[in-house]
Protein backbone atom coordinates (compact mmCIF):
# COMPACT_ATOMS: atom_id res chain seq x y z
CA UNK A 1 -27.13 126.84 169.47
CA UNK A 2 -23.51 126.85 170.52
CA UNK A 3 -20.41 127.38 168.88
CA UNK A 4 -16.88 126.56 169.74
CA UNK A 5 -14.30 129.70 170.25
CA UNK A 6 -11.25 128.45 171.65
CA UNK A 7 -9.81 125.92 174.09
CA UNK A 8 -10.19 127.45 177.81
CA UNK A 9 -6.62 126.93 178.18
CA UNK A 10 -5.12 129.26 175.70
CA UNK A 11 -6.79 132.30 177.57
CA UNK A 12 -4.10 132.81 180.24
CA UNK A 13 -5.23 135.16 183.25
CA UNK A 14 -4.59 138.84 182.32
CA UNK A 15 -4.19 138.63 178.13
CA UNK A 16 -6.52 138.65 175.08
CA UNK A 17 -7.24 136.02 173.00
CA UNK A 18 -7.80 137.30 169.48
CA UNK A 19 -10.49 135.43 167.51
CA UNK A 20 -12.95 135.44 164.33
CA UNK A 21 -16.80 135.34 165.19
CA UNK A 22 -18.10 134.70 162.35
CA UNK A 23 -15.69 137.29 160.26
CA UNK A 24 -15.94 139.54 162.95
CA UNK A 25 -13.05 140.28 165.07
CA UNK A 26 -13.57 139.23 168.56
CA UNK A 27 -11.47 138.93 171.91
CA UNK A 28 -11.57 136.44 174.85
CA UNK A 29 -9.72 137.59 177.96
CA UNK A 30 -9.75 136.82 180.88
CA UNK A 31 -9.74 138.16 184.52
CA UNK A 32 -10.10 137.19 188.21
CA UNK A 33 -10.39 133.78 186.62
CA UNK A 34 -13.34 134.56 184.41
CA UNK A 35 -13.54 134.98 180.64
CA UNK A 36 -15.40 137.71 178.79
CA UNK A 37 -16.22 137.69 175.36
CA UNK A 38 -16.73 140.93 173.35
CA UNK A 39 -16.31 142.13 169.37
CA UNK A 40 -13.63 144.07 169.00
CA UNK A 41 -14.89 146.82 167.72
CA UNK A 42 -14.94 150.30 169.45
CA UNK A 43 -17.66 152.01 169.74
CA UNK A 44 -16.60 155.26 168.59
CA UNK A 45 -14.98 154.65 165.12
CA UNK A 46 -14.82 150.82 165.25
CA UNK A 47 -10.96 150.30 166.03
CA UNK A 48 -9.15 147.41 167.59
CA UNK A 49 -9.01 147.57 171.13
CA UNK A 50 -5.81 146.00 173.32
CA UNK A 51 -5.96 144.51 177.04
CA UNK A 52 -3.90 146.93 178.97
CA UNK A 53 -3.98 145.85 182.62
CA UNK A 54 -7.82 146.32 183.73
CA UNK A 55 -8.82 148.22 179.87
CA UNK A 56 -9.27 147.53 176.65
CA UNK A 57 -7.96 150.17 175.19
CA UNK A 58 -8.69 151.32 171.49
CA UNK A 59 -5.70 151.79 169.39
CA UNK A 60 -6.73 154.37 167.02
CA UNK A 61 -8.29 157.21 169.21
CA UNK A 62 -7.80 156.16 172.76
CA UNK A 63 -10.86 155.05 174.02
CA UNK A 64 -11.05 153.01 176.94
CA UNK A 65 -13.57 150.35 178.35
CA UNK A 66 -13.66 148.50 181.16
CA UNK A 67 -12.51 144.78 180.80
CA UNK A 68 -14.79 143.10 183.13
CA UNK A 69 -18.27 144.95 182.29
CA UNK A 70 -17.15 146.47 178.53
CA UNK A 71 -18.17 149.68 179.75
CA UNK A 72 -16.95 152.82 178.16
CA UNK A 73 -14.44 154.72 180.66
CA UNK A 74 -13.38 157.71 178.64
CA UNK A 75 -14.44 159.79 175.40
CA UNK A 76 -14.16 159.68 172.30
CA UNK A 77 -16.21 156.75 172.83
CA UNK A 78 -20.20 158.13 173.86
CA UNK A 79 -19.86 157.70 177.49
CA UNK A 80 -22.90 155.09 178.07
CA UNK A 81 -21.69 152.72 175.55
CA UNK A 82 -20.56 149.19 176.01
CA UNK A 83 -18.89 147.00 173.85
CA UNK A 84 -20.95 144.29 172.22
CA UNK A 85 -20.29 141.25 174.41
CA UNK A 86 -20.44 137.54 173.55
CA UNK A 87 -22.55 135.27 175.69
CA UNK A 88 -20.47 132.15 176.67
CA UNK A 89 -20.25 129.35 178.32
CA UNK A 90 -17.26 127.07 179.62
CA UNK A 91 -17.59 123.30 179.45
CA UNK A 92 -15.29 120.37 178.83
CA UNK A 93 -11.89 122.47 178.58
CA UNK A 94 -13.69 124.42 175.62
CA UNK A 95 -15.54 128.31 175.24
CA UNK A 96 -18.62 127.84 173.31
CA UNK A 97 -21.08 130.84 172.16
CA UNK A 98 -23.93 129.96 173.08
CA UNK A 99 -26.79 131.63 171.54
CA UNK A 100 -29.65 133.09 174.13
């Protein structure tokens, strides 16, 4: 199963692409020329995280995870958490979920 997410060209190198997954917030971004998809939820309290350079960075308690891997960095979030991450793939100009 896929489903569309965006249009590859509206996630410009370096900034988030905010998005509904089915009424879930999500975020596209993408770096080094590669897109990650995660729901944008942190995993300590469930705030909204931000791309800040290299982080996503949550902007109710200051959690950080890496924006490559979705690896926590810092507390409050528990330190071997990750962010729930979307698999995607990239074909014809257009992000698609695609469904394992």
């Amino acid at each position: 199963m896929e489903m569309p997410l965006a249009n590859e060209s509206e996630v410009l190198e370096g900034q988030q692409k905010d998005i509904n997954f089915a009424g879930r917030p999500a975020v596209l971004i993408r770096k080094d020329g590669k897109i990650h998809a995660y729901i944008n939820v942190c995993t300590h309290l469930g705030g909204p995280c931000k791309l800040e350079g290299d982080v996503l960075h949550c902007q109710w308690h200051n959690a950080k995870f890496d924006a490559k891997t979705g690896k926590a960095l810092n507390l409050p979030a528990p330190p071997d958490s990750k962010l729930i991450r979307l698999p995607i793939i990239v074909k014809e100009g257009k992000i698609f979920y695609k469904y394992p």
